[in-house]
C-alpha atoms as a PDB file:
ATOM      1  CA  UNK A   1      -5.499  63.671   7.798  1.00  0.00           C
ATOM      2  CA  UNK A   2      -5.091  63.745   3.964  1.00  0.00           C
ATOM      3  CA  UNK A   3      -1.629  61.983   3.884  1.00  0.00           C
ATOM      4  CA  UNK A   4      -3.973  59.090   5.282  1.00  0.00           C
ATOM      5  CA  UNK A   5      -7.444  59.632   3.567  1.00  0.00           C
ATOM      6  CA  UNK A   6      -4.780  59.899   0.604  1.00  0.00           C
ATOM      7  CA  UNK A   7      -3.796  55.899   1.455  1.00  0.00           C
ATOM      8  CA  UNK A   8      -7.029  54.589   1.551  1.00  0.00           C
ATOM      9  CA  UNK A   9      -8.319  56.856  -1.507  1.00  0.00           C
ATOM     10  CA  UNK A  10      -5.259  55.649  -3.990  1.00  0.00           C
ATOM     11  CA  UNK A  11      -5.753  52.244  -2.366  1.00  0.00           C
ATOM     12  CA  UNK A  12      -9.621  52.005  -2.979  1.00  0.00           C
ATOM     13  CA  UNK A  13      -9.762  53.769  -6.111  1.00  0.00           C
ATOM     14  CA  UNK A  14      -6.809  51.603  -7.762  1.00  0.00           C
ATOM     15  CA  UNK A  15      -7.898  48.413  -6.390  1.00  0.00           C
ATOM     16  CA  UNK A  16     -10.632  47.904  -9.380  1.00  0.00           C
ATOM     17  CA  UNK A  17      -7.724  48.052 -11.815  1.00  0.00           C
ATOM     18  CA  UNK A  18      -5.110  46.321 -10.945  1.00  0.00           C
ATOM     19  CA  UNK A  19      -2.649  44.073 -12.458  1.00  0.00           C
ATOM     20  CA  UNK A  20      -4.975  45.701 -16.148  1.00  0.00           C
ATOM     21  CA  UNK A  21      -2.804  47.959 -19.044  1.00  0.00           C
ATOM     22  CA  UNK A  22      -3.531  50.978 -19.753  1.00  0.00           C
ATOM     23  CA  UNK A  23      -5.501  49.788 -22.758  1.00  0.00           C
ATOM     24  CA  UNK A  24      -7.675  47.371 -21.237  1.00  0.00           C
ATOM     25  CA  UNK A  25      -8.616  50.798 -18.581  1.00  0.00           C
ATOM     26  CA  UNK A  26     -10.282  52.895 -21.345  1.00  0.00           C
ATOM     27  CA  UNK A  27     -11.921  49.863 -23.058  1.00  0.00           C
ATOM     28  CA  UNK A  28     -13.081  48.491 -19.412  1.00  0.00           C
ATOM     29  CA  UNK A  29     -14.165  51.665 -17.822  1.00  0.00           C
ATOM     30  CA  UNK A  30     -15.705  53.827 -20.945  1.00  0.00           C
ATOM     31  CA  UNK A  31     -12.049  55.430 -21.375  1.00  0.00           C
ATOM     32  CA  UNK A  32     -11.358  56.846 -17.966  1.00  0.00           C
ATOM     33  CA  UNK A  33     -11.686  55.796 -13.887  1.00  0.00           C
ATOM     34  CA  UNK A  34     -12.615  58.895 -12.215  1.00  0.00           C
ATOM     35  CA  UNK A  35     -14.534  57.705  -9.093  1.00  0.00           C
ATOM     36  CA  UNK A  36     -15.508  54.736  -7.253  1.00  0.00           C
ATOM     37  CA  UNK A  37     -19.038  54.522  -9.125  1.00  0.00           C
ATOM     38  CA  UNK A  38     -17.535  53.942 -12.431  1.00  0.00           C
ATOM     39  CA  UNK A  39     -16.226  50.366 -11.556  1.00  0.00           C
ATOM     40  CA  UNK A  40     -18.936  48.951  -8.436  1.00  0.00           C
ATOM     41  CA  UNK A  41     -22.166  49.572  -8.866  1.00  0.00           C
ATOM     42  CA  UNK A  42     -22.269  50.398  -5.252  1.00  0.00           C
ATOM     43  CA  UNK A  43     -20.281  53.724  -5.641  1.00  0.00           C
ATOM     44  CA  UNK A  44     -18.114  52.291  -2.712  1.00  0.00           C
ATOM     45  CA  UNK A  45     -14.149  52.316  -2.534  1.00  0.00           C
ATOM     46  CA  UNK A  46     -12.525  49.223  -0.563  1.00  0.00           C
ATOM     47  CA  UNK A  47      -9.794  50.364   1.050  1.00  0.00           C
ATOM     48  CA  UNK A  48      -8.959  47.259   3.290  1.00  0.00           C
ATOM     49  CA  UNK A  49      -6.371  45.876   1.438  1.00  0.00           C
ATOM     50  CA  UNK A  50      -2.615  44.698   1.966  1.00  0.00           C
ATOM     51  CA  UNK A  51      -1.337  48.819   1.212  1.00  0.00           C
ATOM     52  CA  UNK A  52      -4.173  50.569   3.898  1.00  0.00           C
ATOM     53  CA  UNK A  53      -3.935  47.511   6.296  1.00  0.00           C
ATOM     54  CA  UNK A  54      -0.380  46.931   6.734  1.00  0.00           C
ATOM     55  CA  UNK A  55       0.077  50.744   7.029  1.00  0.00           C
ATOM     56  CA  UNK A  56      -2.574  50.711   9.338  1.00  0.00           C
ATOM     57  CA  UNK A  57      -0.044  47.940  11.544  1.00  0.00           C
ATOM     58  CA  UNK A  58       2.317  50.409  11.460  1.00  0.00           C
ATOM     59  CA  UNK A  59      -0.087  53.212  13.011  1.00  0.00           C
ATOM     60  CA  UNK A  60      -0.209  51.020  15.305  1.00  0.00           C
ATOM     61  CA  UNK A  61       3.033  50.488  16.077  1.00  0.00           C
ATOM     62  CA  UNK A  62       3.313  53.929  17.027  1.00  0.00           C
ATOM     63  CA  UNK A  63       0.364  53.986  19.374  1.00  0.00           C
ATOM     64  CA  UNK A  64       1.915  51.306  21.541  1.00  0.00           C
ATOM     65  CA  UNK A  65       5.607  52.228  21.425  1.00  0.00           C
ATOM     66  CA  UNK A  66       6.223  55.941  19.747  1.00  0.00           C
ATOM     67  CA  UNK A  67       8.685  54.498  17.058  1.00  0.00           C
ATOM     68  CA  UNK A  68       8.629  51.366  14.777  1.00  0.00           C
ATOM     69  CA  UNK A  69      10.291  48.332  16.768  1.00  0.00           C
ATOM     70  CA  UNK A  70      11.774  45.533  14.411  1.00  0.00           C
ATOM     71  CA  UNK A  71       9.676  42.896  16.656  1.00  0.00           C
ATOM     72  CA  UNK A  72       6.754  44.539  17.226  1.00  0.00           C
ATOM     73  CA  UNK A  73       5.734  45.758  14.011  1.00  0.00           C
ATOM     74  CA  UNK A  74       6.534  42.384  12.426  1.00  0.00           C
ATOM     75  CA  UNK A  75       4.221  41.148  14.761  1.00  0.00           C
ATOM     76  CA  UNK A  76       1.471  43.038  14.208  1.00  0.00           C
ATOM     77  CA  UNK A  77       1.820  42.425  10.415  1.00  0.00           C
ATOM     78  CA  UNK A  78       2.341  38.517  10.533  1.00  0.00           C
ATOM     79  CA  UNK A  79      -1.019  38.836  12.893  1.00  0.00           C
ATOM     80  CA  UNK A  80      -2.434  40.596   9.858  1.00  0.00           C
ATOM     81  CA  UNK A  81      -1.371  37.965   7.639  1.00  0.00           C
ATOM     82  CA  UNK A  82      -2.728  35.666  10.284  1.00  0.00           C
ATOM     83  CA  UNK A  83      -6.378  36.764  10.119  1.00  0.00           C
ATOM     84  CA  UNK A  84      -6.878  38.703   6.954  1.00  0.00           C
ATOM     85  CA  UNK A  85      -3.378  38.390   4.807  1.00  0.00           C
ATOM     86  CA  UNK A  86      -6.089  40.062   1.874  1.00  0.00           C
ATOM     87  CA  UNK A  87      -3.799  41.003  -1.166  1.00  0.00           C
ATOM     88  CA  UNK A  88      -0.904  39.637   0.606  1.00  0.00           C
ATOM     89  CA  UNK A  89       2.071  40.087  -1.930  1.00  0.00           C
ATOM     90  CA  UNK A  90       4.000  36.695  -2.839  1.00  0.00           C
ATOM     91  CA  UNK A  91       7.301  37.904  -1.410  1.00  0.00           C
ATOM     92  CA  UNK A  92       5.831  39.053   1.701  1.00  0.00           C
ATOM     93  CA  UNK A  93       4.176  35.883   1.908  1.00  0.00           C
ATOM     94  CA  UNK A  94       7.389  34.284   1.985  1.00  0.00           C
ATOM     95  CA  UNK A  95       9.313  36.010   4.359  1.00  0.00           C
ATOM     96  CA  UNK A  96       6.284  36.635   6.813  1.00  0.00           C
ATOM     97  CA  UNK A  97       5.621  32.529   6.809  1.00  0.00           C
ATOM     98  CA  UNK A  98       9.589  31.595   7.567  1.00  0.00           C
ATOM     99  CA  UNK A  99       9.358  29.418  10.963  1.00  0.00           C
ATOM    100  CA  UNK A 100      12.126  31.768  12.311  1.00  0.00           C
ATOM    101  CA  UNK A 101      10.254  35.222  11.328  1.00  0.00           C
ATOM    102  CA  UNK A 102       8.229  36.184  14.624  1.00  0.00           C
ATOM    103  CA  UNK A 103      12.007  36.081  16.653  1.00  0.00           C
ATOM    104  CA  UNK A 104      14.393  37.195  13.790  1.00  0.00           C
ATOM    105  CA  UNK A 105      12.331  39.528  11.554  1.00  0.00           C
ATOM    106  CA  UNK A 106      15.426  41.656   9.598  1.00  0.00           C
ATOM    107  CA  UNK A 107      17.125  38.080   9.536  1.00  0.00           C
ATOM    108  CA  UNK A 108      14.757  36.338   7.942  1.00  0.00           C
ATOM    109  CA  UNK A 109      14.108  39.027   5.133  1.00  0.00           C
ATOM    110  CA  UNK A 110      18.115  39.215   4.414  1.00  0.00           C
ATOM    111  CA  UNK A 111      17.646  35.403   4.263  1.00  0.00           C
ATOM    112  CA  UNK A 112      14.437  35.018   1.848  1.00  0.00           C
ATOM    113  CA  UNK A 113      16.156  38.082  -0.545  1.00  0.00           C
ATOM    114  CA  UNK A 114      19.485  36.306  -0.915  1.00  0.00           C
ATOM    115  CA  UNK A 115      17.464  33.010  -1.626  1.00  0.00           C
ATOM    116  CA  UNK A 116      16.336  34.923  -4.342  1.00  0.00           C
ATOM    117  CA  UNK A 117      19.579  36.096  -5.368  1.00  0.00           C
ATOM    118  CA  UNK A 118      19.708  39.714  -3.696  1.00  0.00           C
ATOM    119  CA  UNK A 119      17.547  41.244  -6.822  1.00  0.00           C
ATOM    120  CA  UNK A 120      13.966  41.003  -5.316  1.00  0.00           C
ATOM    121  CA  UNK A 121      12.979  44.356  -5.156  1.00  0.00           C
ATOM    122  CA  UNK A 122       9.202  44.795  -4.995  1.00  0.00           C
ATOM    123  CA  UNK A 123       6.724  47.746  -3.591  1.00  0.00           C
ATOM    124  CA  UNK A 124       5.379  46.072  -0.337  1.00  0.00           C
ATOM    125  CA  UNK A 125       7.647  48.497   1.508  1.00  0.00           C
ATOM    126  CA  UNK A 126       6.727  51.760  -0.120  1.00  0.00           C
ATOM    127  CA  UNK A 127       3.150  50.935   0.389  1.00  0.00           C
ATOM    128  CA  UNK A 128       2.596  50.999   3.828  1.00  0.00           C
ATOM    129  CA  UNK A 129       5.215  53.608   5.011  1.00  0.00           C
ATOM    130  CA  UNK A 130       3.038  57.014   4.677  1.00  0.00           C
ATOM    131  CA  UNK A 131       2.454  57.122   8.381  1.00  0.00           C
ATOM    132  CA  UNK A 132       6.255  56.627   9.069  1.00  0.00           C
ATOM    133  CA  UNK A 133       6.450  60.231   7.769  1.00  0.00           C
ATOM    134  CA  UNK A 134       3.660  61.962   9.855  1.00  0.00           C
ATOM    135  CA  UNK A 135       5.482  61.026  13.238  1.00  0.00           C
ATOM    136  CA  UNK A 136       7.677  63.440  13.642  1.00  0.00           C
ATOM    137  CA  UNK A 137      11.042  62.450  14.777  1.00  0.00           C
ATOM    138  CA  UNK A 138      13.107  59.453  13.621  1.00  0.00           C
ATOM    139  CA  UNK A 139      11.685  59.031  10.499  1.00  0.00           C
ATOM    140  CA  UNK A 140      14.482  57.865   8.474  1.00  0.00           C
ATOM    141  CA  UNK A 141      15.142  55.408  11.125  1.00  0.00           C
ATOM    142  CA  UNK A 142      11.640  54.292  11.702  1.00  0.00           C
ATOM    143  CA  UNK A 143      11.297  53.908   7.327  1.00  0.00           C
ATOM    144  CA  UNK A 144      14.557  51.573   7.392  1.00  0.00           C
ATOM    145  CA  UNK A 145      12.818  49.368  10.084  1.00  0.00           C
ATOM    146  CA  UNK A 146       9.231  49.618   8.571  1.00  0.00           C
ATOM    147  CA  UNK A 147      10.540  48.107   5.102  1.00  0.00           C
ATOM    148  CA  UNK A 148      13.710  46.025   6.445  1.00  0.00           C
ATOM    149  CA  UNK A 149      10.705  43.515   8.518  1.00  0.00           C
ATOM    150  CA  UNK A 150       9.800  41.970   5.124  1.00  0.00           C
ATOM    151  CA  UNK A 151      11.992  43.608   2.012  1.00  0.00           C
ATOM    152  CA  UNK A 152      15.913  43.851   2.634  1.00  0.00           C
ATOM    153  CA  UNK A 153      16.708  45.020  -0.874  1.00  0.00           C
ATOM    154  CA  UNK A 154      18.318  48.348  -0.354  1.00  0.00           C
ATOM    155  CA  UNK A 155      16.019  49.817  -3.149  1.00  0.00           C
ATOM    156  CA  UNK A 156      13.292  49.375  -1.093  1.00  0.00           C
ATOM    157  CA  UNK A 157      14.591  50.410   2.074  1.00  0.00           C
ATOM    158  CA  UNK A 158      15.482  53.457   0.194  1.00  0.00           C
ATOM    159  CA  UNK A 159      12.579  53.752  -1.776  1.00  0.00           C
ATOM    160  CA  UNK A 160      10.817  53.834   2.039  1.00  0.00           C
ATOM    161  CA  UNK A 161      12.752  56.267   2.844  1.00  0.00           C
ATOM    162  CA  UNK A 162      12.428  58.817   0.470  1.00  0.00           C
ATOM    163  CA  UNK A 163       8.430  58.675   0.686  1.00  0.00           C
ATOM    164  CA  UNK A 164       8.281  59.275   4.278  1.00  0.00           C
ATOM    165  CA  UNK A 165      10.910  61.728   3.977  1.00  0.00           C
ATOM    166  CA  UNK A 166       8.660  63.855   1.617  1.00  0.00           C
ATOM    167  CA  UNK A 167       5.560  63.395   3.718  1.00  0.00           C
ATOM    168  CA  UNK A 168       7.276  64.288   7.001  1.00  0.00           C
ATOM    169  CA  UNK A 169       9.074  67.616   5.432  1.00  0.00           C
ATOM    170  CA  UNK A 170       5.434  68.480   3.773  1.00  0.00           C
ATOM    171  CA  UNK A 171       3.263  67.859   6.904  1.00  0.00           C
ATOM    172  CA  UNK A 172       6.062  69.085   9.356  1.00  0.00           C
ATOM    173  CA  UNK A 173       8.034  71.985   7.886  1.00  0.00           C
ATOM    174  CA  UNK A 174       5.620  72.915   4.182  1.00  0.00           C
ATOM    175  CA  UNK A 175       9.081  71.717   2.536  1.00  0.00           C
ATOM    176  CA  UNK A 176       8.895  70.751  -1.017  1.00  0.00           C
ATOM    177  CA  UNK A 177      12.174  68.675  -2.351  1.00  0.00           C
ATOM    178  CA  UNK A 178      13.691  69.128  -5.764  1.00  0.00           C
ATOM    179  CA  UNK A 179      15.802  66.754  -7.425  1.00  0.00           C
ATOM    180  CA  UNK A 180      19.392  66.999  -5.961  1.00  0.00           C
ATOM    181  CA  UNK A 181      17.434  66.481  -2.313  1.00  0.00           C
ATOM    182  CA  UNK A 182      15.638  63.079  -3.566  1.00  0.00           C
ATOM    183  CA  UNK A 183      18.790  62.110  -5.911  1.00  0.00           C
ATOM    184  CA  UNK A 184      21.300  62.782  -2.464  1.00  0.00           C
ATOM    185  CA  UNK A 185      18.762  60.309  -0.196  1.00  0.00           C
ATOM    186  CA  UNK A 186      18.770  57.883  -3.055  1.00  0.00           C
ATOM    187  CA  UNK A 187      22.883  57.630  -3.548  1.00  0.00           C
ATOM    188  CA  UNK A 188      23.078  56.408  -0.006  1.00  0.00           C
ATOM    189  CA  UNK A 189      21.101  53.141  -0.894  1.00  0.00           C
ATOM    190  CA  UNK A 190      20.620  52.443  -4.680  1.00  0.00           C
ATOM    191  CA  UNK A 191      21.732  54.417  -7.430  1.00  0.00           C
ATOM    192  CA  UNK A 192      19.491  52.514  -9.411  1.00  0.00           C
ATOM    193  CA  UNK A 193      16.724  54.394  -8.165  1.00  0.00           C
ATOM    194  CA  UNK A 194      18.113  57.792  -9.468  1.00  0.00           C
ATOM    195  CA  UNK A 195      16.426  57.083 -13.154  1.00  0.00           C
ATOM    196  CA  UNK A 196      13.395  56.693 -11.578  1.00  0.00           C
ATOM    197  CA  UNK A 197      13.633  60.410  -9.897  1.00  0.00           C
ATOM    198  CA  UNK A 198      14.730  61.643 -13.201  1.00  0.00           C
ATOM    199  CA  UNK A 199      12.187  60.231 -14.981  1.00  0.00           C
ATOM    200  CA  UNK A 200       9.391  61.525 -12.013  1.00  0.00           C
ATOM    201  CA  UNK A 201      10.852  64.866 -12.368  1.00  0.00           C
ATOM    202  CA  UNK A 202      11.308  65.728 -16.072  1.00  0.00           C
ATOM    203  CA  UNK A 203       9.507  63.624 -18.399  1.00  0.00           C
ATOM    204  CA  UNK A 204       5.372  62.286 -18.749  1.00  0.00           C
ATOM    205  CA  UNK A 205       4.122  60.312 -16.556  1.00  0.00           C
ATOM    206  CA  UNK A 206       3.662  57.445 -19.973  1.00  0.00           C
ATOM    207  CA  UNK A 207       7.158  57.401 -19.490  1.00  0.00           C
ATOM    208  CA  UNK A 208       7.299  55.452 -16.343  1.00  0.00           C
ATOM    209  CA  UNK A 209       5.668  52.551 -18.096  1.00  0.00           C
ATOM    210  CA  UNK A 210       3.361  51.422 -14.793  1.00  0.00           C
ATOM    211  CA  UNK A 211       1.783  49.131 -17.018  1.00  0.00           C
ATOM    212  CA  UNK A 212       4.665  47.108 -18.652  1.00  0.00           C
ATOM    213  CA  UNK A 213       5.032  43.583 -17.652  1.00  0.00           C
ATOM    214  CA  UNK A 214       6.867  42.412 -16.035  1.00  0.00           C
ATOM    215  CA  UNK A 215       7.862  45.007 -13.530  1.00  0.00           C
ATOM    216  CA  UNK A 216       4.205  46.732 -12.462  1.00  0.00           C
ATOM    217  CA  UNK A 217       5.474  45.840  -9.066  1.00  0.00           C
ATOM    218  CA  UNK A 218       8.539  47.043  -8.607  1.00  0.00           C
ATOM    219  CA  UNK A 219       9.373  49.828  -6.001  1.00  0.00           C
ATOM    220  CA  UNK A 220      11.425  51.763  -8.397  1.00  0.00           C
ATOM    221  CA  UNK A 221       8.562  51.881 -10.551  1.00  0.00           C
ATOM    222  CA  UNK A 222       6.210  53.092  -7.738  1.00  0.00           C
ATOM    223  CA  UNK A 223       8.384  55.680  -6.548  1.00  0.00           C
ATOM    224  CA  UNK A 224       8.744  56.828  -9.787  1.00  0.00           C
ATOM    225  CA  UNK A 225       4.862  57.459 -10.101  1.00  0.00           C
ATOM    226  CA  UNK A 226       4.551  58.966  -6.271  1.00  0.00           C
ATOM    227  CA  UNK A 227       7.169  61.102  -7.278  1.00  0.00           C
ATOM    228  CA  UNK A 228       5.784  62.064 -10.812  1.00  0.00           C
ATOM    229  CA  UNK A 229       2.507  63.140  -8.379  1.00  0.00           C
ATOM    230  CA  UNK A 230       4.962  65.019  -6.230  1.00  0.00           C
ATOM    231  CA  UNK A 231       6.546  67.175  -8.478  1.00  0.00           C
ATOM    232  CA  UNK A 232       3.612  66.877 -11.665  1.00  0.00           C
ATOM    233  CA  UNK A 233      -0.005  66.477 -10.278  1.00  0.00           C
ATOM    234  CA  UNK A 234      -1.933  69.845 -10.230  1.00  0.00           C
ATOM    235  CA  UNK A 235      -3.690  68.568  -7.795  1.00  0.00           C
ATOM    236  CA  UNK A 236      -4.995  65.658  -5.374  1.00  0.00           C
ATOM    237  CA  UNK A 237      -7.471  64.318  -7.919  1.00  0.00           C
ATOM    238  CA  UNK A 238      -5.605  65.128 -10.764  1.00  0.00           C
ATOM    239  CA  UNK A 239      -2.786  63.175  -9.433  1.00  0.00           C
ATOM    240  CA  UNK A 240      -4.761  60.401  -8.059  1.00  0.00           C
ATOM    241  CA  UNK A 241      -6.896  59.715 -11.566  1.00  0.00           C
ATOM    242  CA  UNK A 242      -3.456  60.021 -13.576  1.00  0.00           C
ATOM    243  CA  UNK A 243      -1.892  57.448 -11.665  1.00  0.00           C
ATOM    244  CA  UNK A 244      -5.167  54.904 -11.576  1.00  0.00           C
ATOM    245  CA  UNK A 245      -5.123  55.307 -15.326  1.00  0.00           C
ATOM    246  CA  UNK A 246      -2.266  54.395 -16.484  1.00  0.00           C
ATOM    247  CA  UNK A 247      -2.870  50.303 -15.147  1.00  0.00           C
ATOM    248  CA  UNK A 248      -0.304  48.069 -13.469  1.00  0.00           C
ATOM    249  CA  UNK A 249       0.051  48.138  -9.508  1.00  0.00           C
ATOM    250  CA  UNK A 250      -2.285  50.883  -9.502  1.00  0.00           C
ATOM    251  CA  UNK A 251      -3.342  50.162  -6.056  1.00  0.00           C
ATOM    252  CA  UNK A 252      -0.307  50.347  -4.756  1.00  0.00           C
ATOM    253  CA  UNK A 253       1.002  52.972  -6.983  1.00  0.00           C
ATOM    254  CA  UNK A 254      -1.838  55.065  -6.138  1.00  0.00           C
ATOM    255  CA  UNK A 255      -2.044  54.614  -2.586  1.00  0.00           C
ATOM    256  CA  UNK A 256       1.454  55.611  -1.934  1.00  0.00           C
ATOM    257  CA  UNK A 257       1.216  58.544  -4.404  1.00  0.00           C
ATOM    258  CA  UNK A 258      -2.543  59.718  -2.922  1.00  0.00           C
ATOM    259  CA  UNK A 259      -0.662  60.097   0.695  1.00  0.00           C
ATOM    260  CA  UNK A 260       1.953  62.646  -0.680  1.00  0.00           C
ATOM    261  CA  UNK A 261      -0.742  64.244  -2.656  1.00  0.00           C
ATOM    262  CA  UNK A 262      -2.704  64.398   0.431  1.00  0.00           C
ATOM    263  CA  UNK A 263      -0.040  65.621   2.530  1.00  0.00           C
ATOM    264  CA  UNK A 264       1.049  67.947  -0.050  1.00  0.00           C
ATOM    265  CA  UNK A 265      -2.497  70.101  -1.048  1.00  0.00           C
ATOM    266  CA  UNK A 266      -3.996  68.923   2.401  1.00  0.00           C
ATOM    267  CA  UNK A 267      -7.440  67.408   3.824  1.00  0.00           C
ATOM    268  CA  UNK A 268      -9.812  70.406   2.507  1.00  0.00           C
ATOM    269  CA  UNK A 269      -8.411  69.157  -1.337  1.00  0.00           C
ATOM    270  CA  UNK A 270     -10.073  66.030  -1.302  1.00  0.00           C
ATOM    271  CA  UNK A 271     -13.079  66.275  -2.937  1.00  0.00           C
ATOM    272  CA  UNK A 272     -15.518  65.137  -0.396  1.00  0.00           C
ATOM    273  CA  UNK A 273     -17.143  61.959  -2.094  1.00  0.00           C
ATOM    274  CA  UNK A 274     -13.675  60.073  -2.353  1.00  0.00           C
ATOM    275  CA  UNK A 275     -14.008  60.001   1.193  1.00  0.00           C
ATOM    276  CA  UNK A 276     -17.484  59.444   2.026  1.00  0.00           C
ATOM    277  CA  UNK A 277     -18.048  56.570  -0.479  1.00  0.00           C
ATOM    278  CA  UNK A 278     -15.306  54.853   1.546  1.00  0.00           C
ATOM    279  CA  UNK A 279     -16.406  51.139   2.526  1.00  0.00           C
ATOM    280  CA  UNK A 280     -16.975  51.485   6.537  1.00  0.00           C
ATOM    281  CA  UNK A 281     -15.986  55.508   6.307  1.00  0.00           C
ATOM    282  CA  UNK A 282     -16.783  55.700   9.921  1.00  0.00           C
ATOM    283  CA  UNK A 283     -14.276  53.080  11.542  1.00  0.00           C
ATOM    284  CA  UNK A 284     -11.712  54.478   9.322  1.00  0.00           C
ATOM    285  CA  UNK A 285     -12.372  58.033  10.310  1.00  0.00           C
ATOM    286  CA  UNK A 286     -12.222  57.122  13.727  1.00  0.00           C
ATOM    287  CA  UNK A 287      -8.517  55.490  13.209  1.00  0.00           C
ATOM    288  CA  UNK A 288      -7.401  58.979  11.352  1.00  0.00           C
ATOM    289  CA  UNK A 289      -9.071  61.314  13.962  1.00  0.00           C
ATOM    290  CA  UNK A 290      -7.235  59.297  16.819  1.00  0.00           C
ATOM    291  CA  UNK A 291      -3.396  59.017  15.581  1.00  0.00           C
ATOM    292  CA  UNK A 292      -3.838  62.789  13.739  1.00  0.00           C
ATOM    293  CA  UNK A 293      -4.708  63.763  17.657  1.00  0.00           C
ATOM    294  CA  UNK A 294      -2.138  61.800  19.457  1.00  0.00           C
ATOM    295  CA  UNK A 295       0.557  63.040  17.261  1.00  0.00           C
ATOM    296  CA  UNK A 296      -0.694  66.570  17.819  1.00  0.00           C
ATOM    297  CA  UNK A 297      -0.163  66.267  21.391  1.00  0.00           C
ATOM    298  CA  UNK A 298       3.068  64.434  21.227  1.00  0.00           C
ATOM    299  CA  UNK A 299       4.620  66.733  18.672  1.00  0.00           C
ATOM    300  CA  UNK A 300       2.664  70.437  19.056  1.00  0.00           C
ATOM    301  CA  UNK A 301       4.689  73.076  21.367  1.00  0.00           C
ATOM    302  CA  UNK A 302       2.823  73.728  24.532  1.00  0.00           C
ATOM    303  CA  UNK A 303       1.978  77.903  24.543  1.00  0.00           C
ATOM    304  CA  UNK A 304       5.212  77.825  27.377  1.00  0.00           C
ATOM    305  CA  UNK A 305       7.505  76.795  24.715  1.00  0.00           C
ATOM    306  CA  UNK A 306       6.615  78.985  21.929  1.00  0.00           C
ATOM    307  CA  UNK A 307       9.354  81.950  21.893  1.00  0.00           C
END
């Protein structure tokens, strides 16, 4: 439950500041964004985006076939697109309206990236990918699918990958990773992402430069600033007004970085009105109560099992 209030939190929350620097935040906002109230004056937090919706096809995914399917959660995402497509990235766009996409998903994204000369690496994987970790089995499997369907690049495959790693060890087995466990994932698809981790792990978060244009949307960027959360935030909210502050992709960056937080310090850490001041709380609270119970009974040994 607070690996996915943590989505639509980050999401919400970091949706008023997009695409702005760091400088234009504190001269905006009266030098800080803290809660939802400081940037709508109706206190609420929008969380139906492109990063809470698409993850939200994914959870969906799972309901109907217990893993992520190439087909069917390309489907459910073009459908998306279809009849919302709200803050529908410009590569995603592309690869998601390819005449060929609905019967060649993986093909067509190979296709669109080499169009673009294999170096199109952007976050729209990384975003939506947080439930991929809660499910319990097949999770670095299910991450390769969940970001292969639209981005090919192997930095965002891998970039995938690591975050629902980290969620899935945290909500599963109370593991935290350190460096050489993130750095080892990370060899096996793009070394490039390894400054990144090193940069997450050791240094400020100013140093990932979320702001700096271009670039705010790239996934090595965004995994750098989950993984600064990870390893740096002292908390949910601490991590989850760091990240918001320091401008570029912060919806994005936050949303992905408020599900580890929230899988990390857990449900009871959020303070309460990041939740309530959700736009719609209820529906949404009704989709987390749901999968959190389905997976329970999928995953949770039966009193017969327990040795």
């Amino acid at each position: 439950m607070g690996c996915l209030y943590g989505q639509a939190i980050g999401n919400a929350l970091g949706l008023f500041c997009e695409d702005m620097s760091k400088t234009q935040i504190k001269s905006e906002f009266a030098n800080q964004v803290t809660k939802y109230s400081d940037c709508d004056p109706t206190g609420k937090g929008f969380w139906q985006d492109d990063d809470t919706n698409q993850m939200l096809c994914l959870l969906n995914e799972y309901l109907d076939h217990g893993c992520i399917t190439e087909k069917g959660a390309a489907k459910k995402i073009l459908n998306w697109l279809q009849t919302d497509g709200c803050g529908c990235g410009y590569h995603t766009y592309a690869v998601l309206s390819d005449p060929d996409y609905a019967e060649s998903p993986i093909n067509v994204s190979k296709k669109i990236w080499e169009q673009a000369g294999a170096q199109s690496a952007p976050n729209g994987a990384i975003m939506r990918t947080s439930v991929v970790g809660i499910w319990k089995d097949n999770v670095e499997n299910n991450a390769i699918t969940a970001a292969q369907i639209t981005h090919y690049d192997p930095r965002c495959v891998g970039s995938a990958v690591i975050s629902s790693i980290i969620i899935n060890q945290l909500i599963w087995y109370n593991k935290i990773f350190d460096i050489d466990d993130i750095v080892e994932i990370a060899q096996r698809y793009d070394k490039r992402l390894i400054e990144w981790i090193e940069t997450a792990k050791y240094k400020p978060i100013a140093c990932l430069n979320l702001d700096i244009v271009p670039g705010t949307g790239y996934t090595g960027r965004t995994l750098g600033s989950a993984l600064w959360a990870y390893w740096q935030a002292k908390s949910f909210e601490d991590g989850l007004i760091s990240i918001v502050n320091e401008g570029g992709d912060t919806d994005t960056n936050a949303a992905i970085s408020c599900a580890i937080l929230g899988a990390k310090f857990g449900y009871s850490s959020i303070p309460s009105h990041y939740i309530e001041k959700l736009w719609d709380v209820e529906a949404y609270s009704n989709i987390v109560e749901h999968f959190t119970k389905c997976v329970m009974a999928k995953f949770q040994k039966t009193p017969e099992a327990k040795s």
